[in-house]
N, C-alpha and C. Protein backbone atom coordinates (compact mmCIF):
# COMPACT_ATOMS: atom_id res chain seq x y z
N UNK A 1 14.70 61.05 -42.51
CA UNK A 1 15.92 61.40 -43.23
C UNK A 1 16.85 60.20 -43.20
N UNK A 2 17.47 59.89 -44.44
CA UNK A 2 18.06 58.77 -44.23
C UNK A 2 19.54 58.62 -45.15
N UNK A 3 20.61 60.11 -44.19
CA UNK A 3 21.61 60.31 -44.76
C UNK A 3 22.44 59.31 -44.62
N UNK A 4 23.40 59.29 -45.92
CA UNK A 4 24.84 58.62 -45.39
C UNK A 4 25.56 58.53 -44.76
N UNK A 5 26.33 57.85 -43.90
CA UNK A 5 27.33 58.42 -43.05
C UNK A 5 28.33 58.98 -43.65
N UNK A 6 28.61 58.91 -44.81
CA UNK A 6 30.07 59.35 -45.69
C UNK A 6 29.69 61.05 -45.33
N UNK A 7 28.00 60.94 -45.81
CA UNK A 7 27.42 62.59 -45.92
C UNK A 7 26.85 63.31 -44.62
N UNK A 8 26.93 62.06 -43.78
CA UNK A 8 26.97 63.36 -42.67
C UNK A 8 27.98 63.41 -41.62
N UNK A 9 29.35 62.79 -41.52
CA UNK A 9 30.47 63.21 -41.53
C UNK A 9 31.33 64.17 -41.85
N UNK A 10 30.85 64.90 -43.51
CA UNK A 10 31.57 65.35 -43.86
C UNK A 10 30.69 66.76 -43.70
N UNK A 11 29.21 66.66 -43.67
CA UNK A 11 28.57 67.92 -43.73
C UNK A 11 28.94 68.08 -41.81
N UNK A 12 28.81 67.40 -40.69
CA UNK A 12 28.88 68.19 -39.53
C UNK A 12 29.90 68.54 -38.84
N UNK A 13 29.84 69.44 -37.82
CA UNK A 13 30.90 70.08 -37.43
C UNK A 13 31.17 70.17 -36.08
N UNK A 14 29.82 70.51 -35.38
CA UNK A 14 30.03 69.84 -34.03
C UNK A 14 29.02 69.18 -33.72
N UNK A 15 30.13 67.77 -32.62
CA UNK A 15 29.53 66.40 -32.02
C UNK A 15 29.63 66.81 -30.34
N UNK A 16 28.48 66.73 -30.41
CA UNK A 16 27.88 66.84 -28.68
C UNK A 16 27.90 65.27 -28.29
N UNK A 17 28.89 64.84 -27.40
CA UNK A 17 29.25 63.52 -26.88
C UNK A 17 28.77 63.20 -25.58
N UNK A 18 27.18 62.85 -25.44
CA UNK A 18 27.04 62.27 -24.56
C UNK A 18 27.51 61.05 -23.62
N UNK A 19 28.17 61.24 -22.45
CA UNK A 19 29.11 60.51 -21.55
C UNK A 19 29.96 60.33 -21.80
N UNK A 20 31.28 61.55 -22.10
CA UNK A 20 32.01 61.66 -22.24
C UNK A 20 32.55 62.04 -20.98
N UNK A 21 33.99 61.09 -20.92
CA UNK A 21 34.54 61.24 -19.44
C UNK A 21 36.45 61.77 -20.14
N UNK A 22 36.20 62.30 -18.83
CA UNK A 22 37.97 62.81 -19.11
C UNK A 22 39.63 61.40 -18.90
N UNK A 23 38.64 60.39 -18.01
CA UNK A 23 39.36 59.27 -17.94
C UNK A 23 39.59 58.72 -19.42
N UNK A 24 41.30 59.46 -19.68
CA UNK A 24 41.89 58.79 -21.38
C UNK A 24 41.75 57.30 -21.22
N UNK A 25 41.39 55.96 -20.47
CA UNK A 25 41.48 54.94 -21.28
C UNK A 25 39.91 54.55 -21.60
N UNK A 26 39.28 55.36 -21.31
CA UNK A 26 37.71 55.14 -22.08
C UNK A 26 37.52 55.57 -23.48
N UNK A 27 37.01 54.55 -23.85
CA UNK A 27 36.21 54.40 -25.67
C UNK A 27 36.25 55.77 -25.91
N UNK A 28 34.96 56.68 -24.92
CA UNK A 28 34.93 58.34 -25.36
C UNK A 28 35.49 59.66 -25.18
N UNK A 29 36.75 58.97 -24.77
CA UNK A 29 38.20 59.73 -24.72
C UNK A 29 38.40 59.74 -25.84
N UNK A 30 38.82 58.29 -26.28
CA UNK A 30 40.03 58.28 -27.30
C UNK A 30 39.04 58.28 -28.74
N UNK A 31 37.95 58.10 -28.84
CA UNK A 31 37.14 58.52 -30.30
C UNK A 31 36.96 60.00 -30.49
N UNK A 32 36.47 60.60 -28.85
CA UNK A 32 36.35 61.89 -29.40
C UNK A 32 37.46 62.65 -29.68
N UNK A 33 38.56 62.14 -28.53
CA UNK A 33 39.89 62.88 -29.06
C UNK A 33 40.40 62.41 -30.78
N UNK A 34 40.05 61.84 -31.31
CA UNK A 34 40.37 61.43 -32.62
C UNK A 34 39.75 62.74 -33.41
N UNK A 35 38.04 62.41 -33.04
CA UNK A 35 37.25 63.18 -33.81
C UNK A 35 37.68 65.02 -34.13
N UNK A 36 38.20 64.89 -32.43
CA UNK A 36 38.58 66.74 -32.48
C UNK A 36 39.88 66.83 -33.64
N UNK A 37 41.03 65.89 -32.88
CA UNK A 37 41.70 65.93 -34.35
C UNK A 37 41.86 66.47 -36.03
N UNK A 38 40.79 65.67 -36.20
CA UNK A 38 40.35 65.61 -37.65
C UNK A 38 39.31 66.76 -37.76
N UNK A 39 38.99 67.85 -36.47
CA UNK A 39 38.60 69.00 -37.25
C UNK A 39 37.36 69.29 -36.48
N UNK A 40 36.66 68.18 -35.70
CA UNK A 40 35.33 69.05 -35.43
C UNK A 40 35.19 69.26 -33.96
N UNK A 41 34.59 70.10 -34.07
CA UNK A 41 34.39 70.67 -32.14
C UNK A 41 33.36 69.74 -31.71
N UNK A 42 33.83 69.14 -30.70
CA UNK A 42 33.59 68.25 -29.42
C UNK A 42 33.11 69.02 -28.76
N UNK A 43 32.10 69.22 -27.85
CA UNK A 43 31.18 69.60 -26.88
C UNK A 43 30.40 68.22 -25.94
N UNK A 44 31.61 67.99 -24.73
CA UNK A 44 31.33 67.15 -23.57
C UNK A 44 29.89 67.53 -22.88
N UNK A 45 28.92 65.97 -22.97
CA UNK A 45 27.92 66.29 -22.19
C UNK A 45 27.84 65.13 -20.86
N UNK A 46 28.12 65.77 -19.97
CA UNK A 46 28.08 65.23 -18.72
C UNK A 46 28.11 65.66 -17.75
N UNK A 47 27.38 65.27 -16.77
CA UNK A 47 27.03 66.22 -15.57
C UNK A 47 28.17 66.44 -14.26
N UNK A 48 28.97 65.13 -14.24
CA UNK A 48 30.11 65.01 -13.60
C UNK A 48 31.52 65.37 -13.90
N UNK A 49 31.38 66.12 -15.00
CA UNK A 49 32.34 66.73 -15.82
C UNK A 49 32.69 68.51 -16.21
N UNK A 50 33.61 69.03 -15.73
CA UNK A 50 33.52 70.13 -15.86
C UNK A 50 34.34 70.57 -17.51
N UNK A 51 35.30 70.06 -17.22
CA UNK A 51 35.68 70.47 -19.24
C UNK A 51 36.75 68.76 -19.46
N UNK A 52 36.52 68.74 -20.67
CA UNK A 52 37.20 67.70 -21.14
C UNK A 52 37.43 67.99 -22.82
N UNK A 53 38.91 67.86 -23.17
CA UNK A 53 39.02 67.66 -24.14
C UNK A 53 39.49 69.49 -24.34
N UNK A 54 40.03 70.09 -23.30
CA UNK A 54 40.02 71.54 -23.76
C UNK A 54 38.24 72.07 -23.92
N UNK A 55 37.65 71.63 -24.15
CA UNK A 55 36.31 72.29 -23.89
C UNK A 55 35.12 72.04 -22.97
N UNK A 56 34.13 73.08 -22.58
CA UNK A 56 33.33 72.77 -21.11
C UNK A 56 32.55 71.97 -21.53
N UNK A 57 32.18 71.30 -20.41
CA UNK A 57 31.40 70.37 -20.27
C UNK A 57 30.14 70.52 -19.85
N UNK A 58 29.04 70.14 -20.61
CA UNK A 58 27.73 70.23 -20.03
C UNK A 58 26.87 69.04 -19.30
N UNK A 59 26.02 69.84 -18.43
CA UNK A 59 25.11 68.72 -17.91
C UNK A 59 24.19 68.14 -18.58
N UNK A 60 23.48 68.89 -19.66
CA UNK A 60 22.36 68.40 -20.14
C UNK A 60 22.75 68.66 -21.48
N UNK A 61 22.21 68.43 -23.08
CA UNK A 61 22.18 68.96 -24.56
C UNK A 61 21.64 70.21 -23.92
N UNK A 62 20.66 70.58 -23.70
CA UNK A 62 19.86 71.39 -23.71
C UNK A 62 20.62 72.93 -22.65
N UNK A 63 21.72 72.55 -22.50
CA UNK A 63 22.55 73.94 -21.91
C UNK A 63 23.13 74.01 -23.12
N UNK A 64 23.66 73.54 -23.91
CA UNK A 64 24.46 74.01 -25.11
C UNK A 64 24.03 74.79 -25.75
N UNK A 65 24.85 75.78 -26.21
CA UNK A 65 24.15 77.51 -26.53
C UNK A 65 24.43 77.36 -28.15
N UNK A 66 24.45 76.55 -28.46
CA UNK A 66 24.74 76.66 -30.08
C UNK A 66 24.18 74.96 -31.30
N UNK A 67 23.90 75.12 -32.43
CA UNK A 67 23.42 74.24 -33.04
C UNK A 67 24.19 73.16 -33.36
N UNK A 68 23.65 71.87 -33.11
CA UNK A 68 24.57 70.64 -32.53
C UNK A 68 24.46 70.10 -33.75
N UNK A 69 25.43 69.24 -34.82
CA UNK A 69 25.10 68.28 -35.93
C UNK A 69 24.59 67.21 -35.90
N UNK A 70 25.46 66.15 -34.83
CA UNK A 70 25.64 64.94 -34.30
C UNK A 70 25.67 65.15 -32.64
N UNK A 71 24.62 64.26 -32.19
CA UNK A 71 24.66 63.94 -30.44
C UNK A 71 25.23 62.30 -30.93
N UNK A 72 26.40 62.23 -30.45
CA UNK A 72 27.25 61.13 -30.31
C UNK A 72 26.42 59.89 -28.69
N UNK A 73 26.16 58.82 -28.38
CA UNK A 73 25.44 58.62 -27.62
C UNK A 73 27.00 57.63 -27.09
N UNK A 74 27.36 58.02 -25.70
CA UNK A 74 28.38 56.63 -25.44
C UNK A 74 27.49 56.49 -23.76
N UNK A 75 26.33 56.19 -23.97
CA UNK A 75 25.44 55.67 -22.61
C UNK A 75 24.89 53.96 -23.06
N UNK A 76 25.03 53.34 -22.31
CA UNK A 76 23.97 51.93 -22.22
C UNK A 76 22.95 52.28 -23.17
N UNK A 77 21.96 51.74 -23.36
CA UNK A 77 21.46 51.30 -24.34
C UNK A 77 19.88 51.67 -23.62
N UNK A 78 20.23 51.41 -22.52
CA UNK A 78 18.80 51.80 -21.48
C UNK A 78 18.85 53.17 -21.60
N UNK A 79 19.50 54.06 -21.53
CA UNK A 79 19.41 55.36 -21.27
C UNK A 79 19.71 56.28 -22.31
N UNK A 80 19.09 55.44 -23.42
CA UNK A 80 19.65 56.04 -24.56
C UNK A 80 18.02 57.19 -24.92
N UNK A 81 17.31 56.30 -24.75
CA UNK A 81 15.35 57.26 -24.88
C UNK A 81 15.52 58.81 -24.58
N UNK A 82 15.71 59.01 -23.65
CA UNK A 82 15.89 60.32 -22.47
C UNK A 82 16.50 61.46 -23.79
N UNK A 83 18.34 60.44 -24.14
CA UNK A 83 19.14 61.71 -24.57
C UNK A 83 18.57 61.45 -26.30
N UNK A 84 17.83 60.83 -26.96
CA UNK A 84 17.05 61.36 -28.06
C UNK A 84 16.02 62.45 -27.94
N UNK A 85 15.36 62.19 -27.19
CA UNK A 85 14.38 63.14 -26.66
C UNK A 85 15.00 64.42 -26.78
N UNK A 86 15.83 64.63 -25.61
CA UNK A 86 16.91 65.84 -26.04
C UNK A 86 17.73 66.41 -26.94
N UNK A 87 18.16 65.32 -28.16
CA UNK A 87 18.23 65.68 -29.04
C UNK A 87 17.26 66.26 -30.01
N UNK A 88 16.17 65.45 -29.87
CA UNK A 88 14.82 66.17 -31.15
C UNK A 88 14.56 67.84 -30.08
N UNK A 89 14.52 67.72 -29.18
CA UNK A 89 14.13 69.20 -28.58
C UNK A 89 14.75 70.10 -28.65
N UNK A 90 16.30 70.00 -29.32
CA UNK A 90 17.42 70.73 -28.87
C UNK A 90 17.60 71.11 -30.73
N UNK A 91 16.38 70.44 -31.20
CA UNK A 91 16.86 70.82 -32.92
C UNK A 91 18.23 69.76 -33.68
N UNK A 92 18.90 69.02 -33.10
CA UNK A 92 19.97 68.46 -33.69
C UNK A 92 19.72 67.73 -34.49
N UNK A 93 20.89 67.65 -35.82
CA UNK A 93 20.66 67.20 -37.25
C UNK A 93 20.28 65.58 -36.82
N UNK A 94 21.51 65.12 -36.14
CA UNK A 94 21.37 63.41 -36.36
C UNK A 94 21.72 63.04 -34.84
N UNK A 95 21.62 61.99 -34.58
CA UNK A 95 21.64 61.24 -33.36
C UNK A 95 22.92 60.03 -34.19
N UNK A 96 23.99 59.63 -33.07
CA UNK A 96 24.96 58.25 -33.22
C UNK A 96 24.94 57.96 -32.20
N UNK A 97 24.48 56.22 -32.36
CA UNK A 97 24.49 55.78 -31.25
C UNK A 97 26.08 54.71 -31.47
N UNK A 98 26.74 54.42 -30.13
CA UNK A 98 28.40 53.99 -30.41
C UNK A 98 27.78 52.77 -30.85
N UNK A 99 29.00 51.97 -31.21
CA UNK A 99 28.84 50.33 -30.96
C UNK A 99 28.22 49.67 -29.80
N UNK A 100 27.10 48.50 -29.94
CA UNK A 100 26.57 48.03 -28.74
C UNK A 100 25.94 48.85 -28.07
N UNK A 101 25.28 50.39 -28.54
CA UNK A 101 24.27 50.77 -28.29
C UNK A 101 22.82 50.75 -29.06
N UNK A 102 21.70 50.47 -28.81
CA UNK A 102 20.91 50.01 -29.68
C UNK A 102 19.28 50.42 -28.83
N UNK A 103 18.55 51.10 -29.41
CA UNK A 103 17.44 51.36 -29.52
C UNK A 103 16.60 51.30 -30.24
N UNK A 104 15.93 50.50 -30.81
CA UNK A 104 14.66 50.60 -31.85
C UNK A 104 13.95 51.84 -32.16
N UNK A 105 13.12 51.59 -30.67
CA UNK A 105 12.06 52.80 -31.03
C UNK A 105 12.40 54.04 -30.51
N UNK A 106 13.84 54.53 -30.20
CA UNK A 106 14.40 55.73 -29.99
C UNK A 106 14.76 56.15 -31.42
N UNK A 107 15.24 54.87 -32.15
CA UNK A 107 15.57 55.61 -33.44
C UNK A 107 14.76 56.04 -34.39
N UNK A 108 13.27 55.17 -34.24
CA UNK A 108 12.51 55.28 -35.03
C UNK A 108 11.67 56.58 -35.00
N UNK A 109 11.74 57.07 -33.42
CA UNK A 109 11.19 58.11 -32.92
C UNK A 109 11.97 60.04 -33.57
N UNK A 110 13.37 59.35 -33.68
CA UNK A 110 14.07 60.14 -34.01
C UNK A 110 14.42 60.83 -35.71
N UNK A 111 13.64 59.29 -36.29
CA UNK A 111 13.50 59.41 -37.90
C UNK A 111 12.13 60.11 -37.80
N UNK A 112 10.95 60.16 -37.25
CA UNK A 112 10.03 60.50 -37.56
C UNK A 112 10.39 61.86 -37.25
N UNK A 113 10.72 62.45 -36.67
CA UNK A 113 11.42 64.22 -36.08
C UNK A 113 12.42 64.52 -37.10
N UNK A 114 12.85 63.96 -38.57
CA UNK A 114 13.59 64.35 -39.33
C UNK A 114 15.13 64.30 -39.05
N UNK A 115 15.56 63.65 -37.59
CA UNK A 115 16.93 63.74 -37.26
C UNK A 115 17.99 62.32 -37.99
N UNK A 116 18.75 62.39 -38.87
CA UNK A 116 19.05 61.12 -39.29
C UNK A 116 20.03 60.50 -37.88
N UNK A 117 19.93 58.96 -38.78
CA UNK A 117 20.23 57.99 -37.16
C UNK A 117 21.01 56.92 -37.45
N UNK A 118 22.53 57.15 -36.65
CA UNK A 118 23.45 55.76 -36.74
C UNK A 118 23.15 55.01 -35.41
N UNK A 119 23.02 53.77 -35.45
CA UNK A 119 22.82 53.18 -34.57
C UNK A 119 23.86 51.70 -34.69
N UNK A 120 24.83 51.58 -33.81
CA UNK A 120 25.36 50.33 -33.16
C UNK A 120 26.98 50.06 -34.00
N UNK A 121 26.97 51.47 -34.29
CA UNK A 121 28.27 52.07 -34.84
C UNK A 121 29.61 52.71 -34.46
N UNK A 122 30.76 52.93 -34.62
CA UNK A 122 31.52 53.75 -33.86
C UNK A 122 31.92 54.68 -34.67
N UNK A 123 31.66 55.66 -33.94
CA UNK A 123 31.65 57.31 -35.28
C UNK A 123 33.78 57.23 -36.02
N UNK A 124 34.50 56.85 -35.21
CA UNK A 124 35.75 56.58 -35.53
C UNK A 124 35.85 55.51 -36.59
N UNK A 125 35.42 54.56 -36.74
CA UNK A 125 35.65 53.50 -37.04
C UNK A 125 35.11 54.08 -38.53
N UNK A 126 33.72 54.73 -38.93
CA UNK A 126 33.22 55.21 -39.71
C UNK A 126 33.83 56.36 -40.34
N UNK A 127 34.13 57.20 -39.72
CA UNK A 127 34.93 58.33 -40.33
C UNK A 127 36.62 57.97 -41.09
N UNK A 128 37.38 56.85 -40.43
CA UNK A 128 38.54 56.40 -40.70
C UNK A 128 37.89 55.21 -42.09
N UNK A 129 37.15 54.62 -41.72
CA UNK A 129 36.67 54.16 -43.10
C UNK A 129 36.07 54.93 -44.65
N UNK A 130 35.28 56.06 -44.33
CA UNK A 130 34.79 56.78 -45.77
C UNK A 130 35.54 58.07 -46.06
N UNK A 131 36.54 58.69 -44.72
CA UNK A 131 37.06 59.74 -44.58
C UNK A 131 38.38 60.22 -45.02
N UNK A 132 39.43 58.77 -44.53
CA UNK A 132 40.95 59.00 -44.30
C UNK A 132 41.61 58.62 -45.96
């Protein structure tokens, strides 16, 4: 699948934000707090995290009780394999990986499972560009 970002911005609704921390001067504070902003439910995935952002926080994708659009990725680049995996298992539309995250064959793995794939992007930066 090899949607637009204009088009899958505007088609999803909730972003499951892997390593998302409640510490406001981190990157996935202040993008996802943007993102909730502008309308879509944020669902924190992190294991050291109990709620952030007004909503709970999970340990794994795979506790989330409901259908995910976007798994937002704000992990290294090493540990990015694992939470695709969990995304194709968990059914989710698309995988974003932030800026300066980068996987090849996670993404390629993730196009072949039908999930479309931003990679080395910042979902803010993108949405304030095709959106605002």
């Amino acid at each position: 699948m090899n949607t637009a970002i204009p088009d899958l911005l505007r088609e999803a609704q909730v972003i499951a934000v892997v390593g998302l921390s409640s510490k406001k001067y981190r990157a996935s504070y202040g993008v996802s707090e943007y993102m909730q902003k502008q309308g879509y439910r944020i669902i924190p995935v992190n294991p050291n995290e109990t709620e952030v952002l007004g909503e709970k926080s999970y340990a794994r994708l795979e506790d989330i009780p409901e259908h995910i659009d976007i798994v937002d990725i704000f992990r290294r680049s090493e540990f990015v394999k694992p939470v695709v995996e969990s995304a194709i298992r968990v059914g989710a539309s698309a995988v974003w990986m932030q800026e300066g995250v980068v996987d090849e064959a996670a993404a390629r793995k993730a196009r072949e499972k039908g999930l479309a794939v931003v990679m080395d992007r910042c979902i803010l930066k993108e949405h304030q560009r095709y959106l605002r």
